[in-house]
PDB file of N, CA and C in Angstrom:
ATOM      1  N   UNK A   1      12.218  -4.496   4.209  1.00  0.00           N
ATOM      2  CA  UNK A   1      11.178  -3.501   4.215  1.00  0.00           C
ATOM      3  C   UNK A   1      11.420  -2.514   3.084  1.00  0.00           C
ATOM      4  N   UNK A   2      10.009  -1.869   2.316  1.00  0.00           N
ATOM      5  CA  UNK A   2      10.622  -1.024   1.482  1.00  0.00           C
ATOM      6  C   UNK A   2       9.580  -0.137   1.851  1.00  0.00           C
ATOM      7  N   UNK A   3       9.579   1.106   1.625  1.00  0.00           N
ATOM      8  CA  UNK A   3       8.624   2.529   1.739  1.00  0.00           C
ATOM      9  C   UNK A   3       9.197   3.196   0.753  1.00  0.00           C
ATOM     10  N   UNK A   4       7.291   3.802   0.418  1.00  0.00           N
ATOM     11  CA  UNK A   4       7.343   4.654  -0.512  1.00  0.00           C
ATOM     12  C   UNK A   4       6.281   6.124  -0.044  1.00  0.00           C
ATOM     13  N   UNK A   5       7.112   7.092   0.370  1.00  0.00           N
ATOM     14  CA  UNK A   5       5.747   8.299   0.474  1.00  0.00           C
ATOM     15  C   UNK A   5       5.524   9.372  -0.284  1.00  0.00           C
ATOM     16  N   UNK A   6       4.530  10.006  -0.101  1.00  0.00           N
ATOM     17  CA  UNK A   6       4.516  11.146  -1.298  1.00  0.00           C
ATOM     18  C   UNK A   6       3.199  11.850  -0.914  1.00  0.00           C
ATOM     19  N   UNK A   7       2.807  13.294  -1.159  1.00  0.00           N
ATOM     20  CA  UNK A   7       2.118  14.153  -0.800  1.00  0.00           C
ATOM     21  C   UNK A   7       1.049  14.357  -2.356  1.00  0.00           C
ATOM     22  N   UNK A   8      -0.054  14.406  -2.507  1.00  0.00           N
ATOM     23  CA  UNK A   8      -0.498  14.744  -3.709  1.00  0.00           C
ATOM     24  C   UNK A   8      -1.798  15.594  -3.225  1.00  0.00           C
ATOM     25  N   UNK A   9      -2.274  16.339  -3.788  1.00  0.00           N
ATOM     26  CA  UNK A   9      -3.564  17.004  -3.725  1.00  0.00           C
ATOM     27  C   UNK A   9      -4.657  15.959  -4.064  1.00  0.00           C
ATOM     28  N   UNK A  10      -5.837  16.428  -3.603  1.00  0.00           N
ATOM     29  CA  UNK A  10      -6.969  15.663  -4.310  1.00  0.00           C
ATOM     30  C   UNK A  10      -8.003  15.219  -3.087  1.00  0.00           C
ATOM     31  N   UNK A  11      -9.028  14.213  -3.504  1.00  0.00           N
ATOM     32  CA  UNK A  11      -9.933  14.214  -2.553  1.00  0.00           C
ATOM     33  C   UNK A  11      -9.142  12.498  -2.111  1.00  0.00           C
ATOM     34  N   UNK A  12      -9.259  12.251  -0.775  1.00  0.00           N
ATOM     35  CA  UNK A  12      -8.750  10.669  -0.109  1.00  0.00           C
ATOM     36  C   UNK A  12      -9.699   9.847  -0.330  1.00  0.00           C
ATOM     37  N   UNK A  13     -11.030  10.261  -0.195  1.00  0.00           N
ATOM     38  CA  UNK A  13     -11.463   8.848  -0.842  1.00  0.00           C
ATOM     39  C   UNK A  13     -11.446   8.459  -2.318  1.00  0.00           C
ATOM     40  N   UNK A  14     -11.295   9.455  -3.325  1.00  0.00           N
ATOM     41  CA  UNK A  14     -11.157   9.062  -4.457  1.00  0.00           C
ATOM     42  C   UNK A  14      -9.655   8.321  -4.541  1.00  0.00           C
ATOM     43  N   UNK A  15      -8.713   8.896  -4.112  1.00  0.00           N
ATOM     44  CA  UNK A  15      -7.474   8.716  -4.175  1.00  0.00           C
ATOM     45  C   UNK A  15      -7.481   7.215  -3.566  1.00  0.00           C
ATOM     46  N   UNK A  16      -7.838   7.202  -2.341  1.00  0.00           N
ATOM     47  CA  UNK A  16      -8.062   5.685  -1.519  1.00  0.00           C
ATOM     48  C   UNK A  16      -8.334   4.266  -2.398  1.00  0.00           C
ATOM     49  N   UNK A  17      -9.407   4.816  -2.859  1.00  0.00           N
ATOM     50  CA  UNK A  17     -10.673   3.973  -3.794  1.00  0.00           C
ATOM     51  C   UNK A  17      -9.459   3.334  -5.192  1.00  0.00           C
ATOM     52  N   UNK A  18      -9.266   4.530  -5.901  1.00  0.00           N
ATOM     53  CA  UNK A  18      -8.340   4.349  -6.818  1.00  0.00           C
ATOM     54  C   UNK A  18      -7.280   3.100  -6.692  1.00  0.00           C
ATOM     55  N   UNK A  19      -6.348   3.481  -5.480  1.00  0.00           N
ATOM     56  CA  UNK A  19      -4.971   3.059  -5.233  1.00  0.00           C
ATOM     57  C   UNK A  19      -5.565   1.571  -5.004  1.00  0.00           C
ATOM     58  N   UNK A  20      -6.948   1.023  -4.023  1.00  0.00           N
ATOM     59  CA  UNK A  20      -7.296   0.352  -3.612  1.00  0.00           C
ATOM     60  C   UNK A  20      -7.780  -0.851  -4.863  1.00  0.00           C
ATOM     61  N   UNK A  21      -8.205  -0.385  -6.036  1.00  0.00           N
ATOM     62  CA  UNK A  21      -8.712  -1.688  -6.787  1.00  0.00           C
ATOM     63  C   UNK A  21      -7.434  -1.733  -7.771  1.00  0.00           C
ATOM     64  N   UNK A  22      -6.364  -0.439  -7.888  1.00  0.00           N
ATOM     65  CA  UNK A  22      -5.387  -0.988  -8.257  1.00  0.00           C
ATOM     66  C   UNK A  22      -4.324  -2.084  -7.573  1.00  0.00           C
ATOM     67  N   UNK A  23      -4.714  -2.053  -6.188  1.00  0.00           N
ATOM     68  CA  UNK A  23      -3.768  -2.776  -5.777  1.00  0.00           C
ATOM     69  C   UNK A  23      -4.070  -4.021  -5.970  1.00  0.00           C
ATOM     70  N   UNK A  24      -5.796  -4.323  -5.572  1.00  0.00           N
ATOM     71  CA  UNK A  24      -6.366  -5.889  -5.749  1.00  0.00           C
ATOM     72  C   UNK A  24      -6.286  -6.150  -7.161  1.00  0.00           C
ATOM     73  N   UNK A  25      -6.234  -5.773  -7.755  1.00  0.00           N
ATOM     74  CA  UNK A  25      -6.133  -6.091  -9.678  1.00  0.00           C
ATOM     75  C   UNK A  25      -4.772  -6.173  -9.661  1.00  0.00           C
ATOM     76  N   UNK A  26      -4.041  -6.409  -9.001  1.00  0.00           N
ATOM     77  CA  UNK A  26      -2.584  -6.279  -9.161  1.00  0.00           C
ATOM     78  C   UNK A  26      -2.024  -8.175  -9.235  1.00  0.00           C
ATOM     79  N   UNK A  27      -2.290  -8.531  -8.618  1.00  0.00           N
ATOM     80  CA  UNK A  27      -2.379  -9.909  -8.704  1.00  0.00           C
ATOM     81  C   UNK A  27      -3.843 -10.747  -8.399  1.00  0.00           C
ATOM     82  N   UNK A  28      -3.511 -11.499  -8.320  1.00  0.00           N
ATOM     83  CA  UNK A  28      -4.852 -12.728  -8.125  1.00  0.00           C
ATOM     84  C   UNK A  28      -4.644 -13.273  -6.465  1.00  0.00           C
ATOM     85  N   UNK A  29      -3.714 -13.329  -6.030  1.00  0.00           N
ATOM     86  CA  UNK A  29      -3.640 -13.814  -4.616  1.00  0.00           C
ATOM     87  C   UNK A  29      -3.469 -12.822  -3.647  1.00  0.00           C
ATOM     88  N   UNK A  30      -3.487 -11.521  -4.376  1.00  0.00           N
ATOM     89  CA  UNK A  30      -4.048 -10.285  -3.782  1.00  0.00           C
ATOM     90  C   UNK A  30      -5.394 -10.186  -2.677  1.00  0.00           C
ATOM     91  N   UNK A  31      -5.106  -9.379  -1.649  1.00  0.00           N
ATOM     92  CA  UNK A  31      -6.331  -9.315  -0.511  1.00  0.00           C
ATOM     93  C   UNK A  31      -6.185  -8.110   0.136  1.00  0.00           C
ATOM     94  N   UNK A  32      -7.685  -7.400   0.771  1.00  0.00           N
ATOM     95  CA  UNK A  32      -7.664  -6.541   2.024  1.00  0.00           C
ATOM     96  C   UNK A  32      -7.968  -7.433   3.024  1.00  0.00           C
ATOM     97  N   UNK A  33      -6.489  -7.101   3.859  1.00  0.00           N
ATOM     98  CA  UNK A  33      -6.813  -8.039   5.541  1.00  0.00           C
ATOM     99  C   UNK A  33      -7.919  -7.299   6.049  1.00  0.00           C
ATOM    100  N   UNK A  34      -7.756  -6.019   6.256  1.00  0.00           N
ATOM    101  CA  UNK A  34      -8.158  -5.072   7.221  1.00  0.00           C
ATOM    102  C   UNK A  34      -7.736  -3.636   6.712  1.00  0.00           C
ATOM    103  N   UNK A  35      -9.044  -2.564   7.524  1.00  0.00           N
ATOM    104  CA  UNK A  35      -9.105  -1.054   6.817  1.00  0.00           C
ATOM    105  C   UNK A  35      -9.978  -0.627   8.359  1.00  0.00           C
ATOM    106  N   UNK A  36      -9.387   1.296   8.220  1.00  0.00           N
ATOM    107  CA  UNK A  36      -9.838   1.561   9.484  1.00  0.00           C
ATOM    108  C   UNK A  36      -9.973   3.149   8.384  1.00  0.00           C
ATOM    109  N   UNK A  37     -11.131   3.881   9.129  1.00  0.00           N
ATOM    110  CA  UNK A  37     -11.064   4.808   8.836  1.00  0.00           C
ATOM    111  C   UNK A  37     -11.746   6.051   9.879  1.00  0.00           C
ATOM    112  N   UNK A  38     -11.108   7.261  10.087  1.00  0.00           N
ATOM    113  CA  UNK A  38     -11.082   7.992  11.039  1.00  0.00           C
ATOM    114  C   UNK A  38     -11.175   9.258  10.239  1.00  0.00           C
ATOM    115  N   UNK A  39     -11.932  10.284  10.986  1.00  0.00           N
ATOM    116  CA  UNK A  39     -11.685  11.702  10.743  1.00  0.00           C
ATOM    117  C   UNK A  39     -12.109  12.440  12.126  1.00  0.00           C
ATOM    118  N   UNK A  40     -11.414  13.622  12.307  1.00  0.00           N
ATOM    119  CA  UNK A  40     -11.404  14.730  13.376  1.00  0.00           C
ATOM    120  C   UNK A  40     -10.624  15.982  13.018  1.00  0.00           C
ATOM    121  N   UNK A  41     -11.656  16.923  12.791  1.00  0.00           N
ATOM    122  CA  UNK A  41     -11.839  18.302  12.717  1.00  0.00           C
ATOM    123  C   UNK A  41     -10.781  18.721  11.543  1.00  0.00           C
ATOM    124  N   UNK A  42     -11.458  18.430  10.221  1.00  0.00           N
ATOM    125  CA  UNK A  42     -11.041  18.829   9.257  1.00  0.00           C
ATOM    126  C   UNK A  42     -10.154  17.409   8.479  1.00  0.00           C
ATOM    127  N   UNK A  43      -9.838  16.544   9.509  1.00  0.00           N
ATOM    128  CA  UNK A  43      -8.718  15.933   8.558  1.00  0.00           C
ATOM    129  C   UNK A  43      -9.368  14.369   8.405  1.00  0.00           C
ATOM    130  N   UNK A  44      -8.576  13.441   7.893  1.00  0.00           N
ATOM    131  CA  UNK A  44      -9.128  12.184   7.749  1.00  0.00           C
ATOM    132  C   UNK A  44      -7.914  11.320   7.772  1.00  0.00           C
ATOM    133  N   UNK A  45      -8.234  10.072   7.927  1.00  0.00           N
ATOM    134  CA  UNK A  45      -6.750   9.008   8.060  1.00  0.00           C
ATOM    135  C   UNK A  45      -7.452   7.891   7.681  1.00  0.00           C
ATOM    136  N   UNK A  46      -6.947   6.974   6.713  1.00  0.00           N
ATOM    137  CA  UNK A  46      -7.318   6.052   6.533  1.00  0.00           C
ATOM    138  C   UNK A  46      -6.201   5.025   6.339  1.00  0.00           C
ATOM    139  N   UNK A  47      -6.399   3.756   6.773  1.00  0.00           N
ATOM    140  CA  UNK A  47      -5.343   2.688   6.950  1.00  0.00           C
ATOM    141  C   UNK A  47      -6.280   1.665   6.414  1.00  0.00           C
ATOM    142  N   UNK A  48      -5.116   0.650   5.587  1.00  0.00           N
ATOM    143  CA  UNK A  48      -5.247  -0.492   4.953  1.00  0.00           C
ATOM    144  C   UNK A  48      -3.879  -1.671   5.155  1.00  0.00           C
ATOM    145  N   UNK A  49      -4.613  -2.746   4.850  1.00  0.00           N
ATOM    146  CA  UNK A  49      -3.323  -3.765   5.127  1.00  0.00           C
ATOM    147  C   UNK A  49      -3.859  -4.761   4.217  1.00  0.00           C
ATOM    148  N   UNK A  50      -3.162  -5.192   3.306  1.00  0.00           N
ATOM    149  CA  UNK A  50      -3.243  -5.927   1.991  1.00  0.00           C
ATOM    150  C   UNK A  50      -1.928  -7.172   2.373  1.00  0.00           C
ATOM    151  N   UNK A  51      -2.011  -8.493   1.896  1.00  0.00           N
ATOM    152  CA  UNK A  51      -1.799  -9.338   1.854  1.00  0.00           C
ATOM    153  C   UNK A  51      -1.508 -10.135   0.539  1.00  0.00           C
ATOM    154  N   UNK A  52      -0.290 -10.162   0.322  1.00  0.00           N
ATOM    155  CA  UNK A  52      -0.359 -11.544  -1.168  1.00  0.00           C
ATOM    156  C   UNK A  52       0.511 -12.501  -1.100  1.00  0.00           C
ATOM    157  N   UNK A  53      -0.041 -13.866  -1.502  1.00  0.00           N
ATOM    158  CA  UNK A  53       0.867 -14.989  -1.417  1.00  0.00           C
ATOM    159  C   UNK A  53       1.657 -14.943  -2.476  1.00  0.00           C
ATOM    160  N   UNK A  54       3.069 -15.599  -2.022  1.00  0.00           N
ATOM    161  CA  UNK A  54       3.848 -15.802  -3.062  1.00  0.00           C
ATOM    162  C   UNK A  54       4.419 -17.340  -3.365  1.00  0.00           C
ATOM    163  N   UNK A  55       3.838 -18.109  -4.351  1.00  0.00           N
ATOM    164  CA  UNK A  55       4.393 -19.347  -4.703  1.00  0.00           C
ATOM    165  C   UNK A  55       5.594 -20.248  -4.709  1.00  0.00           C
ATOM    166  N   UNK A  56       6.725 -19.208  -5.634  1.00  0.00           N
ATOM    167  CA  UNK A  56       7.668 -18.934  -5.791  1.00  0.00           C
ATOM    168  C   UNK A  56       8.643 -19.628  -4.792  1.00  0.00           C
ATOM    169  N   UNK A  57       8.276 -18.701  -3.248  1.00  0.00           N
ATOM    170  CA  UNK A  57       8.911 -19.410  -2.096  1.00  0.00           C
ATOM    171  C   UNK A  57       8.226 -19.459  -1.003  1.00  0.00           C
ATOM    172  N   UNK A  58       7.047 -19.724  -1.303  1.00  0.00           N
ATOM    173  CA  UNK A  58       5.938 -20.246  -0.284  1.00  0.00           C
ATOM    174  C   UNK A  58       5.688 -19.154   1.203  1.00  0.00           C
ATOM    175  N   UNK A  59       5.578 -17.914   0.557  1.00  0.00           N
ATOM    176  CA  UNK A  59       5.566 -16.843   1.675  1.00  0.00           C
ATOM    177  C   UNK A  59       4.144 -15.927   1.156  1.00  0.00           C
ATOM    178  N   UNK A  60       4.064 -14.930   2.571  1.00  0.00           N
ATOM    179  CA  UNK A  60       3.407 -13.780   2.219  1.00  0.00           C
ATOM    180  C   UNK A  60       3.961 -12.582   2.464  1.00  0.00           C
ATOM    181  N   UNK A  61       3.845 -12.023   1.545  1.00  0.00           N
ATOM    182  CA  UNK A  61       4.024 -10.223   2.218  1.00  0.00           C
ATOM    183  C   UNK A  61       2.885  -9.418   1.970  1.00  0.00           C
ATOM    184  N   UNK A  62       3.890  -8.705   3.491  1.00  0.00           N
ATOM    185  CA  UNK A  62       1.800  -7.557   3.442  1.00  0.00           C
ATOM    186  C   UNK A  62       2.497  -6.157   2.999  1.00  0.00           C
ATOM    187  N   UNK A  63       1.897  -5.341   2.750  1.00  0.00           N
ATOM    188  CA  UNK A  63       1.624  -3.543   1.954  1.00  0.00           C
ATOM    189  C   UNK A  63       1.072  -3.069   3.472  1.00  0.00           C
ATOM    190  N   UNK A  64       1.254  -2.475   3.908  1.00  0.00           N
ATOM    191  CA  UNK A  64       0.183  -1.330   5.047  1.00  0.00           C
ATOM    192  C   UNK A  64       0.050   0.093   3.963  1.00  0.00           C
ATOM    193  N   UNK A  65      -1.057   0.660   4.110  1.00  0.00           N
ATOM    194  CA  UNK A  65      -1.109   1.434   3.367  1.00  0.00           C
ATOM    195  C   UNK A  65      -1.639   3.008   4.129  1.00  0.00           C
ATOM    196  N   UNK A  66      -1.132   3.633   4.224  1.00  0.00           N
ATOM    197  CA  UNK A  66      -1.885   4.665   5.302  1.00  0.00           C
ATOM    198  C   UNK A  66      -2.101   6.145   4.332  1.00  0.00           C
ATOM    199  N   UNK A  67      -3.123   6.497   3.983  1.00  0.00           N
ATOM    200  CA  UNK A  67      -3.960   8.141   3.690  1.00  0.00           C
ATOM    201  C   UNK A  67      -3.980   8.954   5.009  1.00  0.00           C
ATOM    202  N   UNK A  68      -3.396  10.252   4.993  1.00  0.00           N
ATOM    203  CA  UNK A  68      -3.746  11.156   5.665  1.00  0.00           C
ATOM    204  C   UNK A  68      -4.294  12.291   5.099  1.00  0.00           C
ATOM    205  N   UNK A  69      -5.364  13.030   5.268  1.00  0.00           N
ATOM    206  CA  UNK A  69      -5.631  14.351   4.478  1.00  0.00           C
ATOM    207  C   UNK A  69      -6.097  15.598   5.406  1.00  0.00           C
ATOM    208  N   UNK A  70      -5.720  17.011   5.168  1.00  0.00           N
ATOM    209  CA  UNK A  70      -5.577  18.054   5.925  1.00  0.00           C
ATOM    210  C   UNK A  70      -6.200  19.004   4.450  1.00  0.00           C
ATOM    211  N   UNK A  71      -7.596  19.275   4.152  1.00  0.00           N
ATOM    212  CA  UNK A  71      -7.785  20.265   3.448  1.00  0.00           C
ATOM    213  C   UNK A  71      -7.911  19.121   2.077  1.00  0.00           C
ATOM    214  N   UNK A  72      -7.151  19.479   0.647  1.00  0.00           N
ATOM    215  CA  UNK A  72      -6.918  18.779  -0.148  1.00  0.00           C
ATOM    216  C   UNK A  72      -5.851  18.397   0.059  1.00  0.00           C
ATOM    217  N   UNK A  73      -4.554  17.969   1.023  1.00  0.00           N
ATOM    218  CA  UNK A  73      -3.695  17.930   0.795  1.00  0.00           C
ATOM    219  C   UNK A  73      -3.508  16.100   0.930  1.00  0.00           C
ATOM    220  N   UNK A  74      -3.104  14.986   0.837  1.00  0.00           N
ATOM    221  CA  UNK A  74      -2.917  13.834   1.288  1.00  0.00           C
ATOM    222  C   UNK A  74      -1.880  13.408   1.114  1.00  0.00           C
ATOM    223  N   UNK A  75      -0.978  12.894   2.324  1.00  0.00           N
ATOM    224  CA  UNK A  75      -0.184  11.939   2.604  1.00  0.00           C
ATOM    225  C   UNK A  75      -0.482  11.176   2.215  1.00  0.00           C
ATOM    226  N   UNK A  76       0.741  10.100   1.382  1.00  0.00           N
ATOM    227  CA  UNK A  76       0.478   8.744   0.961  1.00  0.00           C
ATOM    228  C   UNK A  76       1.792   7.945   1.844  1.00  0.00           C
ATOM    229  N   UNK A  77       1.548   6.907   2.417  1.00  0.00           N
ATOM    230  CA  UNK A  77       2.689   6.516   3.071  1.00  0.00           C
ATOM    231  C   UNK A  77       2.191   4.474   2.881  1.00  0.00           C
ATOM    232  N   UNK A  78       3.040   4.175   2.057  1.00  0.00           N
ATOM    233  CA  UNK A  78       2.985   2.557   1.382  1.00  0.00           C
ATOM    234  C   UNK A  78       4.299   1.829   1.925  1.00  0.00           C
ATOM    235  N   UNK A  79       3.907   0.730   2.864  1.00  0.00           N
ATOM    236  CA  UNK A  79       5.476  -0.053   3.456  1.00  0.00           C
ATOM    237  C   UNK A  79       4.909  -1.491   3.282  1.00  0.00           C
ATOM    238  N   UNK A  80       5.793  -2.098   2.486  1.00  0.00           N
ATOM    239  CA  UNK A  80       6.058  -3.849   2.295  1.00  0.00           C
ATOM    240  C   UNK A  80       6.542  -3.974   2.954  1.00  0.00           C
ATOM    241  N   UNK A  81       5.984  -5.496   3.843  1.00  0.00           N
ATOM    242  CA  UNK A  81       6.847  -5.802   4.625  1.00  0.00           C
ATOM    243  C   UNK A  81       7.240  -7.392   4.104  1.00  0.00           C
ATOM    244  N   UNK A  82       7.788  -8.287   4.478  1.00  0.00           N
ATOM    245  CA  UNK A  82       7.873  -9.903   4.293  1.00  0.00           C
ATOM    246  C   UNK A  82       8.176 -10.685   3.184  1.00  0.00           C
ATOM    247  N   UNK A  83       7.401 -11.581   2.888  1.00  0.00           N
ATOM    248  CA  UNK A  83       7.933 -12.415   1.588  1.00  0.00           C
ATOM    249  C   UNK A  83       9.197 -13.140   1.444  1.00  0.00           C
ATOM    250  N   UNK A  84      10.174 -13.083   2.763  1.00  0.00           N
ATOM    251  CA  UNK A  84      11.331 -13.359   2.564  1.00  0.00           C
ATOM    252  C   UNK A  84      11.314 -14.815   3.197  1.00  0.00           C
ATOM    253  N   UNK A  85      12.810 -15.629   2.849  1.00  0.00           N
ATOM    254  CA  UNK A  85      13.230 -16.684   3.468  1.00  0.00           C
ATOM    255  C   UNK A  85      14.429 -16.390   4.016  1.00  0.00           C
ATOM    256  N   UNK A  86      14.668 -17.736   5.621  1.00  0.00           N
ATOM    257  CA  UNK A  86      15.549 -17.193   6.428  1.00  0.00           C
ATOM    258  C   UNK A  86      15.309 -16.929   7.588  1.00  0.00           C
ATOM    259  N   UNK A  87      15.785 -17.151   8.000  1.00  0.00           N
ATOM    260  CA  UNK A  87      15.732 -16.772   9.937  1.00  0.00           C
ATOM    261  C   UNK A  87      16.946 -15.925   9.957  1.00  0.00           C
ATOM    262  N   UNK A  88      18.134 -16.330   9.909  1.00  0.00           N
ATOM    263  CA  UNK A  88      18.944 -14.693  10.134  1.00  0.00           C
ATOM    264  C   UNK A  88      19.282 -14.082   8.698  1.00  0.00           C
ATOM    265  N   UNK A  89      19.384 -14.611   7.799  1.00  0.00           N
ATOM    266  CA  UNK A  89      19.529 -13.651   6.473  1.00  0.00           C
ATOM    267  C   UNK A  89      18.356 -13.330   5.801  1.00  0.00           C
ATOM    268  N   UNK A  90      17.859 -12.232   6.004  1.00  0.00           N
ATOM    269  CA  UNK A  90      16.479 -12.062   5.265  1.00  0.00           C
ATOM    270  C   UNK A  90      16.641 -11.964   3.801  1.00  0.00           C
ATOM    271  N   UNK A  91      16.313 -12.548   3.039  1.00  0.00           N
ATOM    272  CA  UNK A  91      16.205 -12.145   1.683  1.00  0.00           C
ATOM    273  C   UNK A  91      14.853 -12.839   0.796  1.00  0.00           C
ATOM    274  N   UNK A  92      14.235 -11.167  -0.021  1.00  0.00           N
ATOM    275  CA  UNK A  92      12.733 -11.007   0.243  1.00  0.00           C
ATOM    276  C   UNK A  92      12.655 -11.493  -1.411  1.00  0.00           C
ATOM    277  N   UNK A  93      13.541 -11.693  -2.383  1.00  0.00           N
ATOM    278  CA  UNK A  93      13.098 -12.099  -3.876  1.00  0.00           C
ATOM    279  C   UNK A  93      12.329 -10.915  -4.647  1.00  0.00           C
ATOM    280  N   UNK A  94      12.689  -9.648  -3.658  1.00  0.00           N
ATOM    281  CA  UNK A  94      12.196  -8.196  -4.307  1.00  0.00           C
ATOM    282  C   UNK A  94      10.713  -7.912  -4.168  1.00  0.00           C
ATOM    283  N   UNK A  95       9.855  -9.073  -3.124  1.00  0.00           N
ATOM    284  CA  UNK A  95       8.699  -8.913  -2.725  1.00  0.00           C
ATOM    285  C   UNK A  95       8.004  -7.490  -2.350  1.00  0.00           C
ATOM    286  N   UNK A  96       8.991  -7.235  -1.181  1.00  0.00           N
ATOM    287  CA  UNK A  96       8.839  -5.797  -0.678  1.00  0.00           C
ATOM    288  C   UNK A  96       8.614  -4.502  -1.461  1.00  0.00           C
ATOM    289  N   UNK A  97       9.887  -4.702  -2.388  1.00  0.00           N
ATOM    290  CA  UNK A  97       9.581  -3.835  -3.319  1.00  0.00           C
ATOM    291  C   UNK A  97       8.854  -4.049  -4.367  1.00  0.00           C
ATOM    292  N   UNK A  98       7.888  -5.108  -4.843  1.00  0.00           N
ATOM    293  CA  UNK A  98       6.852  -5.220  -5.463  1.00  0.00           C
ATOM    294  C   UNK A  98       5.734  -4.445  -5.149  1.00  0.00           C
ATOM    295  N   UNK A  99       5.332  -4.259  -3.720  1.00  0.00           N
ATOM    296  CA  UNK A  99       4.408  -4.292  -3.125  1.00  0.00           C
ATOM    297  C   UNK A  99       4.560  -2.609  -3.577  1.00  0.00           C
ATOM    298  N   UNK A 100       5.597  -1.738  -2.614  1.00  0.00           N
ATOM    299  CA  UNK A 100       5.349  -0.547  -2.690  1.00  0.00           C
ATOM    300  C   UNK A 100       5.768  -0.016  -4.062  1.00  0.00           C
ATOM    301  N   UNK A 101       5.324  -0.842  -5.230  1.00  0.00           N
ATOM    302  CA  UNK A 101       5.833  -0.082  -6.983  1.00  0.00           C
ATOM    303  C   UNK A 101       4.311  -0.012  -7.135  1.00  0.00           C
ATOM    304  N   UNK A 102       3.634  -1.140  -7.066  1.00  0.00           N
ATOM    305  CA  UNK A 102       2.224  -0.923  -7.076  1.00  0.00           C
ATOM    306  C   UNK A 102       1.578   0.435  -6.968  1.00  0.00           C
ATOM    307  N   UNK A 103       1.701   1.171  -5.503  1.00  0.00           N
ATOM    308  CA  UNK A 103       1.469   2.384  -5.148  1.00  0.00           C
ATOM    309  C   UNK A 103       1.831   3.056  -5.742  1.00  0.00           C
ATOM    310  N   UNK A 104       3.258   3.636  -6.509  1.00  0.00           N
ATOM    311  CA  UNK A 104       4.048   4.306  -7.402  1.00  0.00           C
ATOM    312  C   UNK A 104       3.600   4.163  -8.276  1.00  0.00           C
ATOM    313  N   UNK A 105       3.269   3.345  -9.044  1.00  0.00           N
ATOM    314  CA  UNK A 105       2.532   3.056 -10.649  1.00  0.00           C
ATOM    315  C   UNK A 105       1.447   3.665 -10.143  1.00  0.00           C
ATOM    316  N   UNK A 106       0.458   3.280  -9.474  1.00  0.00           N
ATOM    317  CA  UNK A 106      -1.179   3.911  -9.141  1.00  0.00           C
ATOM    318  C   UNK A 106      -0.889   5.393  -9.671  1.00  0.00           C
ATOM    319  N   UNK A 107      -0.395   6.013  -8.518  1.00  0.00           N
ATOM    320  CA  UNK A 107      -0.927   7.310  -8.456  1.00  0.00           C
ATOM    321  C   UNK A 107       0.498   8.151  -9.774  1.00  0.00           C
ATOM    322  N   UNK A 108       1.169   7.335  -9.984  1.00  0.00           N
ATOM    323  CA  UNK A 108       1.645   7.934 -11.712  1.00  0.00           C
ATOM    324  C   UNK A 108       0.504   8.011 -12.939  1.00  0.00           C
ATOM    325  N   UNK A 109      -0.355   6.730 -12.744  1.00  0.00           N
ATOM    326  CA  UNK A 109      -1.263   6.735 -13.601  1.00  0.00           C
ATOM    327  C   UNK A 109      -2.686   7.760 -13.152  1.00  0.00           C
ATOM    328  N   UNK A 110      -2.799   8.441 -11.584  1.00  0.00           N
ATOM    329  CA  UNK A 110      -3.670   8.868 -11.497  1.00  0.00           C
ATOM    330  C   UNK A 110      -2.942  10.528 -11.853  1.00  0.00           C
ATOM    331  N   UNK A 111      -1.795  10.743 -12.395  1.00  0.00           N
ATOM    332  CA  UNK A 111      -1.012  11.661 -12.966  1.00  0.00           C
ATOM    333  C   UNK A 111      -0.413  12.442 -11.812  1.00  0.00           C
ATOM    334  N   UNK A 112      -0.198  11.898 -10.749  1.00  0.00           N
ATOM    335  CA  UNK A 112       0.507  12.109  -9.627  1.00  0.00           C
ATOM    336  C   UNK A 112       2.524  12.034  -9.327  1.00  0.00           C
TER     337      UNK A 112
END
């Protein structure tokens, strides 16, 4: 598993939107499984779960991606999970941490 979080100002759906076609432009076997989006009294939460195959060693790993926002403020909270081979030694070929650099590059380039 790898996580990456971080707090940035700004509006969540721009921020969302952004992080979101950077992630699918990120590879080609790139996908949104599934997205939920919620707001109550002032704030908003939005969740994503992205999916990419990997050739390499015939796996997938998924990204969950979760926005929280309070005002301008937004939580960014990005966790890879999978990609690995193994039943008791997990080892992921740095999948995991592929997934959550994606997010890190995004919002560096959105000057975050």
């Amino acid at each position: 598993m790898s996580k990456f979080e971080k707090t940035v100002k700004g509006d969540i759906q721009e921020i969302s939107g952004k992080l979101d076609e950077d992630i699918l432009n990120s590879a080609f076997s790139m996908s949104l499984v599934d997205q939920s989006y919620d707001s109550y009294g002032g704030c908003s939460l939005i969740v994503k779960v992205y999916d990419k195959y990997y050739m390499r060693n015939s796996s997938r790993a998924s990204l969950t991606l979760t926005l929280f926002s309070k005002g301008d403020d937004v939580f960014i909270s990005a966790i890879g999970s999978g990609g690995g081979t193994g039943a008791l030694i997990r080892f992921d070929w740095g999948a995991e941490d592929n997934m959550t650099s994606i997010i890190e590059d995004s919002l560096y380039k959105m000057g975050y």
